[in-house]
Protein backbone atom coordinates (compact mmCIF):
# COMPACT_ATOMS: atom_id res chain seq x y z
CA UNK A 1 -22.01 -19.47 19.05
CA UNK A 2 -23.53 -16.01 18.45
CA UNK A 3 -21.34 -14.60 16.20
CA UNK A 4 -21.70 -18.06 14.21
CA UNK A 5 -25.62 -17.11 14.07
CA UNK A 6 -25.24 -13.77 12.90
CA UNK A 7 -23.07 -15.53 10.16
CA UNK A 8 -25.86 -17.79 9.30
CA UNK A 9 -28.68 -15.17 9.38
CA UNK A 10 -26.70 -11.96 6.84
CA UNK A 11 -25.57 -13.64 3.79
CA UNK A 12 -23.57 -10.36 2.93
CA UNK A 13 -20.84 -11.89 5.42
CA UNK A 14 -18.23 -14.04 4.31
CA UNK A 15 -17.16 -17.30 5.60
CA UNK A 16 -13.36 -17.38 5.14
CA UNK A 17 -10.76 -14.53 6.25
CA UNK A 18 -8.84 -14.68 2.51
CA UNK A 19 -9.43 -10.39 1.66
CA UNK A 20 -7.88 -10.05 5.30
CA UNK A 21 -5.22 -12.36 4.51
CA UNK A 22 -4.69 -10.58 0.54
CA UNK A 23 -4.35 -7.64 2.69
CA UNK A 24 -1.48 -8.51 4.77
CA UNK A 25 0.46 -10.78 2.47
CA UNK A 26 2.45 -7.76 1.51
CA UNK A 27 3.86 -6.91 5.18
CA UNK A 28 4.62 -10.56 5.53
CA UNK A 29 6.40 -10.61 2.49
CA UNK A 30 7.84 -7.65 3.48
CA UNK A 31 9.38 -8.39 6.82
CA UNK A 32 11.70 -11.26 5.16
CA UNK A 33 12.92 -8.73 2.99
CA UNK A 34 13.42 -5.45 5.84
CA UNK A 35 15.85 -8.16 7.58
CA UNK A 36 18.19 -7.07 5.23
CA UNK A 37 18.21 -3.33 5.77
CA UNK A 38 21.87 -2.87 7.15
CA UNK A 39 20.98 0.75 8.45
CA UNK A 40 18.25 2.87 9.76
CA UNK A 41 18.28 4.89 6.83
CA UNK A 42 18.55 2.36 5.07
CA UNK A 43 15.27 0.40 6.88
CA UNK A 44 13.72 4.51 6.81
CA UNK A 45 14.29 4.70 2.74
CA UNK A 46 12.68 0.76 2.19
CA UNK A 47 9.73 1.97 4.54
CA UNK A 48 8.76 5.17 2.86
CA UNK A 49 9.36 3.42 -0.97
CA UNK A 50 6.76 0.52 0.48
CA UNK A 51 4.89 3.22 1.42
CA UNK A 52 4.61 4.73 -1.61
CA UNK A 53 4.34 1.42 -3.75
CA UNK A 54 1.25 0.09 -1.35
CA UNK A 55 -0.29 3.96 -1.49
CA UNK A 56 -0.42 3.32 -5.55
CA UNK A 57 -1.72 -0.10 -5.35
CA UNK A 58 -4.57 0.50 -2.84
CA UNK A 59 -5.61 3.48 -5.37
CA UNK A 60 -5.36 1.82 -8.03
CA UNK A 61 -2.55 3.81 -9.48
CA UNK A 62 0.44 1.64 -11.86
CA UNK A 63 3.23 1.35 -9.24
CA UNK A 64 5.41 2.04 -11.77
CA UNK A 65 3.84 5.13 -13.37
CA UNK A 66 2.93 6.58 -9.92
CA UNK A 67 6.62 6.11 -8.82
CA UNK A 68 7.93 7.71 -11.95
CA UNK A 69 5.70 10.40 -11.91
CA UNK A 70 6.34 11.47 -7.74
CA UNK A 71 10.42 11.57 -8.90
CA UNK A 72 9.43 14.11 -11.81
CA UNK A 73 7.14 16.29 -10.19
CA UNK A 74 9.68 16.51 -6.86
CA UNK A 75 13.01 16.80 -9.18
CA UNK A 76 10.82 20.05 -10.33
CA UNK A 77 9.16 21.05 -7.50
CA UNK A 78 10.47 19.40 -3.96
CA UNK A 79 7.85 21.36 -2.30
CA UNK A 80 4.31 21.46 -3.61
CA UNK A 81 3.17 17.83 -2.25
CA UNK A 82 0.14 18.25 -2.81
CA UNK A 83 -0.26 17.03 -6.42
CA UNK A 84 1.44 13.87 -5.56
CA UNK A 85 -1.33 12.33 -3.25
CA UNK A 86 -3.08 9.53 -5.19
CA UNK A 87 -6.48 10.90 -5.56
CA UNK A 88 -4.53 13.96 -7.50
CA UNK A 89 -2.76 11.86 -9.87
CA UNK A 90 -4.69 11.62 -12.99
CA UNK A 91 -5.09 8.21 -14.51
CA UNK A 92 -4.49 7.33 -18.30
C-alpha cells in the first residue's frame, strides 16, 4: 500500500507500465525471429545487426542511414571505430 501512496502523492509518476513495455517490444519481437538462426554465427551476426539497428533508434539516428553510413566508413577504414558511435554521427 505504500508504494500506491507515493503514487498518489508525486503526480510526475505514471500509472501504467506502457514506456517499459515500448521498450521491450523489440526483444520480444525479436526472440520469434532469433529461433530461426541455424548457426552461432549466424545467431552472433543477427545479434550485433540488432545491436546496431536498436543503438540508431535509441539515438535517434535513421536506421537506415546509420547502417549505410557504419558499412562506408568500415569498407574505408575497418579500424578507426570511433567515428561510428552514435553521438559522432552527424545528423542531416
Amino acid at each position: 500500500f505504500e508504494k500506491f501512496r507515493r503514487y498518489l502523492e508525486d503526480g510526475r509518476l505514471s500509472i501504467d507500465n506502457n514506456r517499459a513495455e515500448r521498450a521491450i517490444k523489440p526483444f520480444v519481437i525479436g526472440r520469434k525471429n532469433w529461433l530461426f538462426s541455424n548457426t552461432c554465427n549466424g545467431a552472433h551476426a543477427s545479434a550485433i545487426l540488432y545491436s546496431l539497428v536498436e543503438t540508431a533508434k535509441a539515438n535517434d539516428l535513421v536506421v537506415h542511414d546509420y547502417i549505410a553510413t557504419c558499412l562506408q566508413h568500415l569498407a574505408e577504414q575497418p579500424n578507426n571505430l570511433e567515428p561510428l558511435l552514435p553521438w559522432n554521427i552527424k545528423q542531416d
